[in-house]
Protein backbone atom coordinates (compact mmCIF):
# COMPACT_ATOMS: atom_id res chain seq x y z
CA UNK A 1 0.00 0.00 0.00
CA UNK A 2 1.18 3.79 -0.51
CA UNK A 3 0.86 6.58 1.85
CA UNK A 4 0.51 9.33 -0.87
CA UNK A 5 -2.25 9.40 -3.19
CA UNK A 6 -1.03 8.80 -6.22
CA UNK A 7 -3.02 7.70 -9.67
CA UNK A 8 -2.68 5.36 -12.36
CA UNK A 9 -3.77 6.62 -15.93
CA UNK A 10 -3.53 4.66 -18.39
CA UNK A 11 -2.93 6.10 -22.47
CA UNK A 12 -3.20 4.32 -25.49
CA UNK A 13 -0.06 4.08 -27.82
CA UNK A 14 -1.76 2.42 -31.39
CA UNK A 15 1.74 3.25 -32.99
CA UNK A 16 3.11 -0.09 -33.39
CA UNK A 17 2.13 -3.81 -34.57
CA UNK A 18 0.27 -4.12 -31.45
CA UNK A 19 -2.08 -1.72 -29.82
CA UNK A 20 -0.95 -1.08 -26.21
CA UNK A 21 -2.19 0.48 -23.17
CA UNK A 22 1.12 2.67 -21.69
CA UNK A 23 0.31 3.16 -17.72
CA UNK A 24 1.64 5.97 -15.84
CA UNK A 25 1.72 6.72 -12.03
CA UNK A 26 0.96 10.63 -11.46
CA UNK A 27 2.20 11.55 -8.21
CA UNK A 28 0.53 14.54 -6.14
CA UNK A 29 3.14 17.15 -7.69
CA UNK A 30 1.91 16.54 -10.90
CA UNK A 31 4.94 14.74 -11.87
CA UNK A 32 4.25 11.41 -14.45
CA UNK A 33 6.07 8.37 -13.76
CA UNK A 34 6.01 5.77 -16.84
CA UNK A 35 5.27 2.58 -15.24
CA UNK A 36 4.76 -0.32 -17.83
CA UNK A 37 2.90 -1.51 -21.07
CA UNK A 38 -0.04 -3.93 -21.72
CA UNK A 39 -2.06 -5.30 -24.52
CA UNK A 40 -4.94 -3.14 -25.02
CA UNK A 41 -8.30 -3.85 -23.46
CA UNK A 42 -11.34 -2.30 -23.07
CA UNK A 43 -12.54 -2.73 -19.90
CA UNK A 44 -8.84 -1.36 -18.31
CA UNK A 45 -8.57 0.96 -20.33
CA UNK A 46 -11.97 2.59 -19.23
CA UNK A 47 -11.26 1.98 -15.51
CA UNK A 48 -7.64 3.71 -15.87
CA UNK A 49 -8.28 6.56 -18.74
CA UNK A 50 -9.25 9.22 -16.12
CA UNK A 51 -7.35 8.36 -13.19
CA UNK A 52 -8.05 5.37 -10.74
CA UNK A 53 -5.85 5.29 -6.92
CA UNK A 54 -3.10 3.30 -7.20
CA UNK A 55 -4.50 2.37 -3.65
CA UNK A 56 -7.86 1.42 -5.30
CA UNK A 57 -6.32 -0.74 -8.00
CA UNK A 58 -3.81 -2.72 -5.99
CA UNK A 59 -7.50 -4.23 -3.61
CA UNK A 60 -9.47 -4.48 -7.19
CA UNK A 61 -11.71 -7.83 -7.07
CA UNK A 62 -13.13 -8.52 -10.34
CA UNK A 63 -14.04 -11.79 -12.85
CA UNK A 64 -12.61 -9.91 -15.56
CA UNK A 65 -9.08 -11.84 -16.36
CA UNK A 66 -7.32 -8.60 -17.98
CA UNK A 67 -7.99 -6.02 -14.82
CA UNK A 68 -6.98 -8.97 -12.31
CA UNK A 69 -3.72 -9.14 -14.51
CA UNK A 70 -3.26 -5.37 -14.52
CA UNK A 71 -3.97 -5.81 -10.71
CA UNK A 72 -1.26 -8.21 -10.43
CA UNK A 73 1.40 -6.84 -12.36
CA UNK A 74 1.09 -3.71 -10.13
CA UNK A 75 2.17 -5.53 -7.38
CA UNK A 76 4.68 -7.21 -9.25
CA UNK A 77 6.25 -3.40 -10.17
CA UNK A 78 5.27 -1.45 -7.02
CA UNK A 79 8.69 -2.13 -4.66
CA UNK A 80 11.07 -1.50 -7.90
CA UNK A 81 8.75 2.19 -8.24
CA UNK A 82 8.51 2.19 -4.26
CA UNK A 83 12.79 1.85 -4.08
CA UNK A 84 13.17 4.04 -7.33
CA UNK A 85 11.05 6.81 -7.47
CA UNK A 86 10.38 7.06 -3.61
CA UNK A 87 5.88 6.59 -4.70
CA UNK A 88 5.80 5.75 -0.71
């Protein structure tokens, strides 16, 4: 978990052979913190384009596979951007 309140936003990038969904972190400065790619899909895509707490997406519950991975490959990243861009 993280003290701050920081957001996830997520952006499309349809540049390449794939379409992919680029994630950011935005901490409360207003500074943006590229965090990882994905395969686009819909339904995280719409949960992350305006902003969701990072807080709020790490204890998502859902049936839908893709958000579930998202969930989990936050908390695969979140000590490397804990240690490396001080997000705690």
């Amino acid at each position: 978990m993280v003290k701050t309140n920081v957001l996830v936003i997520a952006v499309k990038n349809f540049r390449g052979k794939e379409k992919l969904i680029e994630y950011y972190l935005v901490l409360p400065d207003g500074e943006r913190i590229y965090a990882f790619s994905r395969r686009y899909t819909d339904n995280t895509y719409k949960m992350c384009r305006g902003g969701v707490r990072l807080n709020d997406l790490l204890t998502k519950k859902s049936h839908d596979t893709a958000i579930m991975y998202l969930v989990k490959r936050m908390k695969f990243m979140l000590p490397y951007l804990k240690e490396e861009y001080q997000v705690a």
